[in-house]
Protein backbone atom coordinates (compact mmCIF):
# COMPACT_ATOMS: atom_id res chain seq x y z
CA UNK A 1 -17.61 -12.43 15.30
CA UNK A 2 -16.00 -10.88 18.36
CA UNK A 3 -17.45 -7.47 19.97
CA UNK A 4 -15.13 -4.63 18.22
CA UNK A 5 -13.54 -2.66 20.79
CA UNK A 6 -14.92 0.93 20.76
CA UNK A 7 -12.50 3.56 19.34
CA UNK A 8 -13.90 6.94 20.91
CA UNK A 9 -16.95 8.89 21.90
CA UNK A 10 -17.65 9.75 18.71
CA UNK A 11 -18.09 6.42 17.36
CA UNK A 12 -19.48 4.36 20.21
CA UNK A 13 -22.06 5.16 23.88
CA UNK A 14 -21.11 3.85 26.68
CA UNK A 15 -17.34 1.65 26.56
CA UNK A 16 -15.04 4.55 26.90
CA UNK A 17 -14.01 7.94 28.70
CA UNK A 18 -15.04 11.46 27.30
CA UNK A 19 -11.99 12.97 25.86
CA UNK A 20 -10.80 15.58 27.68
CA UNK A 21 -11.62 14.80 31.40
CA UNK A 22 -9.74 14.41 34.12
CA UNK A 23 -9.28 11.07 35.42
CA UNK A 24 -11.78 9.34 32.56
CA UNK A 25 -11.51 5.88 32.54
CA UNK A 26 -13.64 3.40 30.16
CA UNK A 27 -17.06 2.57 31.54
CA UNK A 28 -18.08 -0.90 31.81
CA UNK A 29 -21.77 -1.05 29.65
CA UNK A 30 -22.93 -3.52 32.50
CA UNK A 31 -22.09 -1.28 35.61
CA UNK A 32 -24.05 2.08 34.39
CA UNK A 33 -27.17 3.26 36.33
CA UNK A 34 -29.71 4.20 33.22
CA UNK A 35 -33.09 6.37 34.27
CA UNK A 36 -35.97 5.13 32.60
CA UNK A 37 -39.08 7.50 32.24
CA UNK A 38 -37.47 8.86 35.97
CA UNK A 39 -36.87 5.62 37.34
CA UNK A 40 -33.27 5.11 38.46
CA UNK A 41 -32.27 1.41 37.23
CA UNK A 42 -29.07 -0.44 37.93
CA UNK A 43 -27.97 -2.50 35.38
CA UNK A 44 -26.25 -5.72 35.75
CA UNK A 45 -26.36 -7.68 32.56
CA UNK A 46 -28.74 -8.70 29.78
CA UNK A 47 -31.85 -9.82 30.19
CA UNK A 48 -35.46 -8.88 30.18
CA UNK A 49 -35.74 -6.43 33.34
CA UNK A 50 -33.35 -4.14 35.58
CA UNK A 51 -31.81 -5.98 38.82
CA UNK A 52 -34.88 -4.31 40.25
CA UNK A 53 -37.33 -5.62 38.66
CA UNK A 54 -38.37 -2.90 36.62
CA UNK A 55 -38.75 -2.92 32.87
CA UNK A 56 -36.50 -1.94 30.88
CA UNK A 57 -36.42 0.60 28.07
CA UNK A 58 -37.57 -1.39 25.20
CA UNK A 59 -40.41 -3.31 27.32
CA UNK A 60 -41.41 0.69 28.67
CA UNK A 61 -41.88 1.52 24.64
CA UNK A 62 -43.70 -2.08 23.51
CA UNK A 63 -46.17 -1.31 26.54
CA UNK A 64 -47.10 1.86 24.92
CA UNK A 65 -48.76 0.14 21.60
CA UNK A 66 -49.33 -3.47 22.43
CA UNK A 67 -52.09 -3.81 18.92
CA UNK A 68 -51.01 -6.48 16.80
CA UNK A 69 -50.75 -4.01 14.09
CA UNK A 70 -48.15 -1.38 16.46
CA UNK A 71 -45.79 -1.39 13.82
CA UNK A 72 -47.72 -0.57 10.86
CA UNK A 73 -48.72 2.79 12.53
CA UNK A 74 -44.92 4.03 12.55
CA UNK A 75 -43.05 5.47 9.13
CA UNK A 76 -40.26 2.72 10.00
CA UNK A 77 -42.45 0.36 8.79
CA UNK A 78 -42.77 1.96 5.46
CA UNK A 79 -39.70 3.56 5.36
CA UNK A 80 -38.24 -0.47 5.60
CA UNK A 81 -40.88 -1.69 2.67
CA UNK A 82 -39.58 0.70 0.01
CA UNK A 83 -35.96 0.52 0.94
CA UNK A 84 -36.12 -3.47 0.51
CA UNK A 85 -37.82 -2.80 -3.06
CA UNK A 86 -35.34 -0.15 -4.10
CA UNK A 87 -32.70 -2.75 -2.99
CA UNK A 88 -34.52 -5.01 -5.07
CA UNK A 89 -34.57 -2.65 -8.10
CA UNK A 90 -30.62 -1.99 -7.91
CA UNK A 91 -30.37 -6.06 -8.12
CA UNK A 92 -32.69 -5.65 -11.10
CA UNK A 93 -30.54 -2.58 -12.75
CA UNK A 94 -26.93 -4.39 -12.01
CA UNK A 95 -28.28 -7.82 -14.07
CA UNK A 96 -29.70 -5.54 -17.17
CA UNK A 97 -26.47 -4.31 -16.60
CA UNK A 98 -24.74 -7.45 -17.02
CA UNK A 99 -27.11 -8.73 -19.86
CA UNK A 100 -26.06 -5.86 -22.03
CA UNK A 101 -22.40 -6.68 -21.75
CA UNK A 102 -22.83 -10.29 -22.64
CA UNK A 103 -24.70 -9.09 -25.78
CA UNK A 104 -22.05 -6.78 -26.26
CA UNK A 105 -19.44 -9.99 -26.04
CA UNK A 106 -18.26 -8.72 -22.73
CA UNK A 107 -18.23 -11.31 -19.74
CA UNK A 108 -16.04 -10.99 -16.46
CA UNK A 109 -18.28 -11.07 -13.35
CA UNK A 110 -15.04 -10.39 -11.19
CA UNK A 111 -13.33 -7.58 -12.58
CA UNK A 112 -16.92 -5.64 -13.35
CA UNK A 113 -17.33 -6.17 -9.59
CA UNK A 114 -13.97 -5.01 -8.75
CA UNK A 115 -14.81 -1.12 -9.23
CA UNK A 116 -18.14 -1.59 -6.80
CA UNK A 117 -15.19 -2.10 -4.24
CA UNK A 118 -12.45 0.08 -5.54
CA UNK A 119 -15.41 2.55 -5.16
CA UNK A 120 -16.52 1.62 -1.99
CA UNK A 121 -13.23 1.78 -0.35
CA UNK A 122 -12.28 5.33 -2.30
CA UNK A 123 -15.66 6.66 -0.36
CA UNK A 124 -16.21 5.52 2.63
CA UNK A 125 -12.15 4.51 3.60
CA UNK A 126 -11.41 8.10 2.87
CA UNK A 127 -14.56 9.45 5.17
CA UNK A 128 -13.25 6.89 8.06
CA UNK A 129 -10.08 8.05 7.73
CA UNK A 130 -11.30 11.48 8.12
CA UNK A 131 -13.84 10.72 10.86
CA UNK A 132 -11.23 8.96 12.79
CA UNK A 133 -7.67 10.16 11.77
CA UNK A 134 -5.56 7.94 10.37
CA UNK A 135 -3.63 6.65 13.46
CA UNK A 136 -7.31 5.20 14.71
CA UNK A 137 -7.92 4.12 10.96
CA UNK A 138 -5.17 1.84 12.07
CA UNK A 139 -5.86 0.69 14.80
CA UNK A 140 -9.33 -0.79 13.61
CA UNK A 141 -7.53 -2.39 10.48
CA UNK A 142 -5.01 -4.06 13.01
CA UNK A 143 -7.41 -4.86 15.64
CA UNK A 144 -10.61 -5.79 13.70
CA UNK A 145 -9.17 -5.91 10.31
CA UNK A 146 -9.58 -10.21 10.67
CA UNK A 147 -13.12 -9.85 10.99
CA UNK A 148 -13.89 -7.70 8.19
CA UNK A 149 -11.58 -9.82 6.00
CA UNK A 150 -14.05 -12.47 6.96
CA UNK A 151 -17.38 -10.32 5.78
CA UNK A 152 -15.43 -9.30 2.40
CA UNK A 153 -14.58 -12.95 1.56
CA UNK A 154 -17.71 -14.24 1.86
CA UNK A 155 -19.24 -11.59 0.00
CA UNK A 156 -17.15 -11.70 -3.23
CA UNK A 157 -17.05 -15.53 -3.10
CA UNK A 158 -21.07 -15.12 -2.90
CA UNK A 159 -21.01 -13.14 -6.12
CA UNK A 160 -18.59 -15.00 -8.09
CA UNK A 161 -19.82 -18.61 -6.93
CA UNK A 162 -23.37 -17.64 -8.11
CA UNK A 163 -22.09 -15.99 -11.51
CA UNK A 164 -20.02 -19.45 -11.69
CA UNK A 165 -23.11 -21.47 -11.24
CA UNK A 166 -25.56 -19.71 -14.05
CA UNK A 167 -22.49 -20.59 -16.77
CA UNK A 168 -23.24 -24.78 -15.55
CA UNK A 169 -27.00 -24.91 -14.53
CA UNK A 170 -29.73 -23.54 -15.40
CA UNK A 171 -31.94 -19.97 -14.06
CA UNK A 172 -34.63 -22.15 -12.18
CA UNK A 173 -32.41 -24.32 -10.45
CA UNK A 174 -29.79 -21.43 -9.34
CA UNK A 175 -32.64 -19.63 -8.00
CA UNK A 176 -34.58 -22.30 -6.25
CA UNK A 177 -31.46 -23.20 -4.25
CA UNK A 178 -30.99 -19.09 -3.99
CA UNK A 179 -33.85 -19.99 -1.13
CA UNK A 180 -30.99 -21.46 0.77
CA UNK A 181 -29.71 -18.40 1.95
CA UNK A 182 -32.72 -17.30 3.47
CA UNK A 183 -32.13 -20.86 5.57
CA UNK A 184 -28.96 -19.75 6.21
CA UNK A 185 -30.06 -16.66 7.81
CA UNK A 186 -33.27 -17.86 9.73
CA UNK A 187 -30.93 -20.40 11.11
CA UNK A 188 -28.10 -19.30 12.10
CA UNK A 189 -29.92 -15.87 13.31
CA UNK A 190 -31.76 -18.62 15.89
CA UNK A 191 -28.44 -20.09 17.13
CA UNK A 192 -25.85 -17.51 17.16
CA UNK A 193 -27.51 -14.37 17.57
CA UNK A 194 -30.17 -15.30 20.12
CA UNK A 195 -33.20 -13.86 17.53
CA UNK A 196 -36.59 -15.08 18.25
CA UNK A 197 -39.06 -15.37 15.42
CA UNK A 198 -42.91 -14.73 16.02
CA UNK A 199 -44.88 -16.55 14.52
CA UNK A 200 -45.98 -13.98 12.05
CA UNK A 201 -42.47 -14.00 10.69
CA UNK A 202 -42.14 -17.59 9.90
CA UNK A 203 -45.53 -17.60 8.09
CA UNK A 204 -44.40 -14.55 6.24
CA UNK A 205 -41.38 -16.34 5.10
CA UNK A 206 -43.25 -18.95 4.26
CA UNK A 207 -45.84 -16.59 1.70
CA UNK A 208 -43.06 -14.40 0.18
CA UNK A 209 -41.37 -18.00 -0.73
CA UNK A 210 -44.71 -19.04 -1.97
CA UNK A 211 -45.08 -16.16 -3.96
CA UNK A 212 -41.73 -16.53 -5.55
CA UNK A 213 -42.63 -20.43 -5.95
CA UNK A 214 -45.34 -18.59 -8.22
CA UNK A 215 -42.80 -16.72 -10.35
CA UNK A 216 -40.76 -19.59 -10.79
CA UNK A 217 -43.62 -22.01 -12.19
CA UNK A 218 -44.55 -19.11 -14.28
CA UNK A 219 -41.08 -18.79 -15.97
CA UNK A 220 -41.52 -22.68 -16.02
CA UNK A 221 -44.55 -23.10 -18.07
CA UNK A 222 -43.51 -20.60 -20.09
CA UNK A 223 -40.01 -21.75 -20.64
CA UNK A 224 -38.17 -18.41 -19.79
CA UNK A 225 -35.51 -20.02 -16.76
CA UNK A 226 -35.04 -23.37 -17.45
CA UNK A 227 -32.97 -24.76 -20.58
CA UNK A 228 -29.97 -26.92 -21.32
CA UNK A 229 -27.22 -27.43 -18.81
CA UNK A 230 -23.73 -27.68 -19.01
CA UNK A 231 -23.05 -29.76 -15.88
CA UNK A 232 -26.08 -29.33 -13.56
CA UNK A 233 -24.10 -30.79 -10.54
CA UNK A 234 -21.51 -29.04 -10.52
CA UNK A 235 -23.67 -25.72 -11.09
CA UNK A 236 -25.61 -26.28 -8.67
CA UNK A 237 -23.20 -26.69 -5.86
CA UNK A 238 -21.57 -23.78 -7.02
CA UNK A 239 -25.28 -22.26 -6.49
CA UNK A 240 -25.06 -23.80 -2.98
CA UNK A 241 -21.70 -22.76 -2.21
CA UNK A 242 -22.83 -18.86 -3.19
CA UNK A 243 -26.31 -18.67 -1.28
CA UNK A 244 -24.34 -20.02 1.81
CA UNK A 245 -21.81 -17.58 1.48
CA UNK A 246 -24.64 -14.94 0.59
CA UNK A 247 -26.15 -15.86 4.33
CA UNK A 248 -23.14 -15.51 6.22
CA UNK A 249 -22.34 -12.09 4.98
CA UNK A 250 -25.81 -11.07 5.35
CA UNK A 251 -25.84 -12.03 9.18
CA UNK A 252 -22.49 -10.91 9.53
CA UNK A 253 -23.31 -7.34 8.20
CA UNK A 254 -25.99 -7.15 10.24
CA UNK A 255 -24.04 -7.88 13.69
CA UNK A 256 -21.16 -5.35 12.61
CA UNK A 257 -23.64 -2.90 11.62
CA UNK A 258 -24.94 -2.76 14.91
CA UNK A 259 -22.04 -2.25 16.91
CA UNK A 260 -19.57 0.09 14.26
CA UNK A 261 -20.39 2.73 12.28
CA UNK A 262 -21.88 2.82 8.83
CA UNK A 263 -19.07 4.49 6.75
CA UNK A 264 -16.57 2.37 8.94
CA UNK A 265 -18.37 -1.18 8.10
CA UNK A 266 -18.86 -0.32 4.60
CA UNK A 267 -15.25 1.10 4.23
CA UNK A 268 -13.73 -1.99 5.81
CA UNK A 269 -16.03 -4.40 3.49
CA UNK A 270 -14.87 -2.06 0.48
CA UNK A 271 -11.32 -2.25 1.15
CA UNK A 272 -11.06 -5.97 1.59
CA UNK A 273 -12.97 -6.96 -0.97
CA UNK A 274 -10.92 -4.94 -3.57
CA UNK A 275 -7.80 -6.63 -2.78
CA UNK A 276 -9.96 -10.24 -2.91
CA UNK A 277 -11.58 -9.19 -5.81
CA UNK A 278 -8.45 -8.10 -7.53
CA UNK A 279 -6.84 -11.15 -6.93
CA UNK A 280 -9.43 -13.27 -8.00
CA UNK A 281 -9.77 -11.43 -11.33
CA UNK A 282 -5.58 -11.10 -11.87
CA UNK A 283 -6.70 -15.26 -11.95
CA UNK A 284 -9.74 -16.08 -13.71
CA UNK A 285 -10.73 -12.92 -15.23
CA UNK A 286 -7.30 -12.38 -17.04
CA UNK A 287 -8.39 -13.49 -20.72
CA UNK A 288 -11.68 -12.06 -20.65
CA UNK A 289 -10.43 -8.62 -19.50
CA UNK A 290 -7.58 -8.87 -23.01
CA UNK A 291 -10.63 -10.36 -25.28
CA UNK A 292 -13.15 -7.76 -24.57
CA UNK A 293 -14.66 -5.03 -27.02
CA UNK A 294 -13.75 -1.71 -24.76
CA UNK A 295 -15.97 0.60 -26.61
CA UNK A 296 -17.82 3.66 -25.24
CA UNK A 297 -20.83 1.46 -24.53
CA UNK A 298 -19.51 -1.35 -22.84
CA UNK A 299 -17.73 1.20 -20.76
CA UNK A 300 -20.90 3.33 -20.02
CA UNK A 301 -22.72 -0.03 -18.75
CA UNK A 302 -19.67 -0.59 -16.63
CA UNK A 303 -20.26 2.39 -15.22
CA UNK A 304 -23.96 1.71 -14.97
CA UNK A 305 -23.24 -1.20 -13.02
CA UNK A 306 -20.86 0.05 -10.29
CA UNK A 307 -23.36 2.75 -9.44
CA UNK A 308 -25.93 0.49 -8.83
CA UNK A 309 -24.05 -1.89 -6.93
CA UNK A 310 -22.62 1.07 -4.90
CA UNK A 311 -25.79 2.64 -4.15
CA UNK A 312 -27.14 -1.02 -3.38
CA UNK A 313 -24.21 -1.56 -0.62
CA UNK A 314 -24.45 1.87 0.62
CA UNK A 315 -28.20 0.98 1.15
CA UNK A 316 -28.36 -2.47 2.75
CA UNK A 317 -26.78 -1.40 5.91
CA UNK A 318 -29.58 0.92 6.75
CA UNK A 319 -31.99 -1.91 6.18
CA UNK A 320 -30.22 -4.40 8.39
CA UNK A 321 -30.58 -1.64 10.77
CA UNK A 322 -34.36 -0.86 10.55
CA UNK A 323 -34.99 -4.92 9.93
CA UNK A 324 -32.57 -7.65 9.33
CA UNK A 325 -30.82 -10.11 7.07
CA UNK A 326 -33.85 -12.08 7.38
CA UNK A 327 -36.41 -9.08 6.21
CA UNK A 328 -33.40 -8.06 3.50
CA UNK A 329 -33.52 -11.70 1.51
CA UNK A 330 -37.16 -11.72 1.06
CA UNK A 331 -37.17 -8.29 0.04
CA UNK A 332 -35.06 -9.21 -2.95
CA UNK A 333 -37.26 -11.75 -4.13
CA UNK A 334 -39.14 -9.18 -6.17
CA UNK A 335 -36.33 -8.77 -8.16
CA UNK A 336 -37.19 -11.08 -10.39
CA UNK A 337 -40.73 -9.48 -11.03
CA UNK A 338 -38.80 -5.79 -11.41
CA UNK A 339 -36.28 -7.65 -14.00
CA UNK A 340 -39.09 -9.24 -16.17
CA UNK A 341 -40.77 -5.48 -16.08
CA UNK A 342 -36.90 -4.05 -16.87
CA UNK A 343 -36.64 -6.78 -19.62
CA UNK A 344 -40.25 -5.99 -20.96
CA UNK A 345 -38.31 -2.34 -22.35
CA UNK A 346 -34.69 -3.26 -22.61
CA UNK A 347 -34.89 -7.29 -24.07
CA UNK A 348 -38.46 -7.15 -25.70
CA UNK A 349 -39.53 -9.65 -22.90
CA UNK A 350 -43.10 -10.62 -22.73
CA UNK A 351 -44.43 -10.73 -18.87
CA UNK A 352 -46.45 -13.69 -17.64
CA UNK A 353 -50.15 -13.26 -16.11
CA UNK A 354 -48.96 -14.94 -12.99
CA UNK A 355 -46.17 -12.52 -12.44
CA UNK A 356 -48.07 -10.02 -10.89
CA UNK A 357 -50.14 -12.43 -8.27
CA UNK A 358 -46.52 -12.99 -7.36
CA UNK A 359 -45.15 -10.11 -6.99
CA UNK A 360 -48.34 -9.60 -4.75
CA UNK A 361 -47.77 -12.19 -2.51
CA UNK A 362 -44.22 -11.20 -1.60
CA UNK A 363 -45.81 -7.85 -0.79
CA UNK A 364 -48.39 -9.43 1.29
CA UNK A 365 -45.56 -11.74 2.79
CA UNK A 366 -43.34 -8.60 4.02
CA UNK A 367 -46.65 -7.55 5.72
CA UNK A 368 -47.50 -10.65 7.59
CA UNK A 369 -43.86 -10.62 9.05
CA UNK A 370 -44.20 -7.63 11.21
CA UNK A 371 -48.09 -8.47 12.03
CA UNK A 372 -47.71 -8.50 16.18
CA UNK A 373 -44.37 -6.50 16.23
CA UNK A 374 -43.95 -3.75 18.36
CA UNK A 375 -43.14 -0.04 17.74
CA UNK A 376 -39.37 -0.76 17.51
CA UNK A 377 -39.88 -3.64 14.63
CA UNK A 378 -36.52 -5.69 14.60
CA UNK A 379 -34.63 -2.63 15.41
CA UNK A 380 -34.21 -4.29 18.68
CA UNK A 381 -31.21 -6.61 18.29
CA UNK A 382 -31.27 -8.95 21.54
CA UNK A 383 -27.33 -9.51 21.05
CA UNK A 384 -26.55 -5.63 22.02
CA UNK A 385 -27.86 -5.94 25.75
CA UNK A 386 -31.22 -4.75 27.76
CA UNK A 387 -31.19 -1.17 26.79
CA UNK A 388 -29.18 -2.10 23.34
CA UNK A 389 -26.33 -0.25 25.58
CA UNK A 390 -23.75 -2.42 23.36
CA UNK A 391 -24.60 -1.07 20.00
CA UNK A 392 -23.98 2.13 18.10
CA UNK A 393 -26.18 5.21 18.67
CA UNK A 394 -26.45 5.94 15.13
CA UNK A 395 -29.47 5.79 12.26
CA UNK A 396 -32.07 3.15 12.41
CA UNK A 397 -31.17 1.87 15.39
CA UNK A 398 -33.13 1.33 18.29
CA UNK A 399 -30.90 2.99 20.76
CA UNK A 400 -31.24 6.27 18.87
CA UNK A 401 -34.48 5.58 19.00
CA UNK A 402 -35.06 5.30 22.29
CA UNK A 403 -32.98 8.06 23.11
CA UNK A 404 -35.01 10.44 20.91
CA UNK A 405 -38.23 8.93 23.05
CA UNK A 406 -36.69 10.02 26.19
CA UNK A 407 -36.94 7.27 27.96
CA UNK A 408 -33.20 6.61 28.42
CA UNK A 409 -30.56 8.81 30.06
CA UNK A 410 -26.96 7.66 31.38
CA UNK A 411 -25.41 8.43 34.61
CA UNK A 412 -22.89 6.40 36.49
CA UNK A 413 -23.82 4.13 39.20
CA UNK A 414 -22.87 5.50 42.85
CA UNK A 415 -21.52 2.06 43.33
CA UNK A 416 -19.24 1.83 40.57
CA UNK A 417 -15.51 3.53 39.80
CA UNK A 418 -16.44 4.69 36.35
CA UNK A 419 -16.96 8.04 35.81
CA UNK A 420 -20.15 9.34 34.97
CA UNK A 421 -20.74 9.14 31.23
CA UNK A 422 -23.64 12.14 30.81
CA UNK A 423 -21.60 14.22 28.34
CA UNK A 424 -21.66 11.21 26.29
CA UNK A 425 -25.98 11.03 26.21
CA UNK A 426 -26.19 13.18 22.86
CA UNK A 427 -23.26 11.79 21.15
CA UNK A 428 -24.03 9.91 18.04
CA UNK A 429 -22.35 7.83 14.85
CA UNK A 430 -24.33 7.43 11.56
């Protein structure tokens, strides 16, 4: 995906005049002199130091904590650990969710996802609308609207492929290719986005998957996840299809994220995915929606459902903020250890004595990753430029951050026709 063109001041730091001042022009991000700790630097490009040498921003910060443990000592850290587990917990809540409406004789996994996205789109549309006006509403929808279209599509052919593939294979083999996206991610992260993985990531990959290897064998030996199949081929390429499509979205979220707006990303996903999702259940979902039971309860687990999976996509931008789609998947693989503890109350499910080493592992997993990280944790996206000038000032990210630190300030360069951005310095987007 493309770098969205910024819409105002409000919304984005350094790519455009201040409204309101005579002769403004837009400011190129790569022609703006930024002062760091005092130290006039002019910037030319990306890359790891100023055209003079100096370091830059991020590289001032990291020298301030250099332990291999930096990143434990900041509230990010912890902050990130219990947002991936309440992320975990809404996956948890939304498939209770849908277990009670099968028992109820109630099964259509696109329409019940259809009003997470009318929902979506009612909320944050309207507050982009409002944030914007509806002119520059617009504009984004006509300008950007491709790309977003893109992040919807794979995220409601994510969901439906993998609700698809549990009706032809079985739990354990749906889940072991789940693992996929995580390849995805790692991957395509490398290639595309220019991330670089420590080595304490890869071997905390490498435990949380171990750790969710343990779940598995547990449900194994105890025959909870495995079972009959229908047609285990074609189930598990449906499986396939829906972690690959799972990855994508994931990375993709995380780039837009970056560079837009929270309520603007989310709207757009909202919004696009309705109208995908509603055609998609106007096909498949037609019978089921005529056959079902529409009593109070079914509708109250409906309901149930679409706050969960609100709260969940409200949510997962903020992580990919703080962390990334990397950090996000393994975080979810202790949803299986929160459903078994769900299903303990709500199915009269019996919980294995492996589930808990597990459950630990994963834990310890998310805690080897950021062993040797700095301050800033993956905050830092290396795609947004040397002082993340091409990304949003807005929450978790590290530009705010290093704003609040004081290391950065913005004036123009001397040598350069654009206007001198300082009013801009405090301006922020959530």
């Amino acid at each position: 995906m493309g770098n969205p063109r910024p819409l105002d001041t409000r919304t984005d730091g350094f790519d455009h005049g201040v409204p309101g001042s005579a002769g403004m022009g837009p400011v190129n991000p790569d022609e703006i002199r930024i002062s760091l700790a005092g130290v006039q630097s002019h910037v030319t490009g990306p890359g790891g130091k100023n055209s003079d040498g100096s370091d830059s921003a991020v590289e001032l910060l990291d020298e301030s904590d250099r332990s291999w443990y930096a990143f434990f000592k900041t509230k990010d850290f912890y902050i990130i650990l219990l947002l991936g587990q309440v992320l975990a917990l809404c996956i948890t809540s939304t498939n209770t969710f849908t277990g009670l409406l099968e028992r109820k004789g109630t099964s259509f996994p696109a329409f019940q996802t259809f009003f997470n996205y009318a929902l979506l789109n009612l909320v944050y549309t309207i507050f982009t609308v409002y944030k914007y006006g509806f002119k520059k509403w617009a504009s984004v929808v006509s300008r950007d609207g491709w790309k977003y279209i893109l992040l919807a599509f794979a995220d409601v052919e994510g969901n439906y492929l993998f609700v698809r593939a549990y009706r032809d294979t079985n739990i354990l083999s749906a889940q072991l290719i789940n693992f996929w996206a995580i390849v995805i991610v790692v991957v395509l992260s490398f290639l595309v986005l220019r991330v670089r993985y420590h080595w304490s990531q890869i071997v905390g990959i490498l435990v949380c998957v171990g750790g969710m290897g343990v779940l598995l064998g547990s449900d194994h030996i105890s025959g909870v996840n495995g079972g009959e199949t229908r047609n285990a081929v074609r189930g598990d390429l449906f499986a396939l299809l829906g972690a690959t499509f799972y990855g994508l979205s994931n990375l993709a979220e995380e780039f837009l994220v970056s560079k837009r707006p929270l309520y603007e990303v989310v709207g757009q996903l909202g919004f696009w995915a309705m109208l995908i999702n509603g055609t998609q259940t106007a096909i498949f979902d037609r019978d089921s929606i005529r056959d079902a039971s529409w009593t109070g309860t079914v509708i109250g687990y409906l309901i149930g459902y679409t706050l969960c999976l609100a709260l969940f996509y409200s949510l997962v931008p903020v992580l990919l903020r703080l962390a990334s789609a990397a950090f996000f998947n393994i975080s979810l693989l202790t949803a299986n250890f929160w459903g078994v503890v769900v299903g303990i109350h709500v199915f009269k499910l019996s919980i294995h004595w492996m589930y808990p080493i597990a459950f630990s592992l994963i834990l310890l997993g998310q805690f080897v990753y950021y062993v040797g990280k700095s301050s800033l944790g993956e905050a830092v996206k290396p795609w947004l430029g040397l002082h993340q000038e091409r990304g949003v000032d807005g929450v978790g990210t590290a530009r705010r951050k290093l704003r609040s630190t004081g290391l950065v300030s913005v004036t123009s360069s001397p040598s350069s026709s654009f206007p001198t951005p300082a009013a801009r310095v405090n301006d922020s987007a959530v």
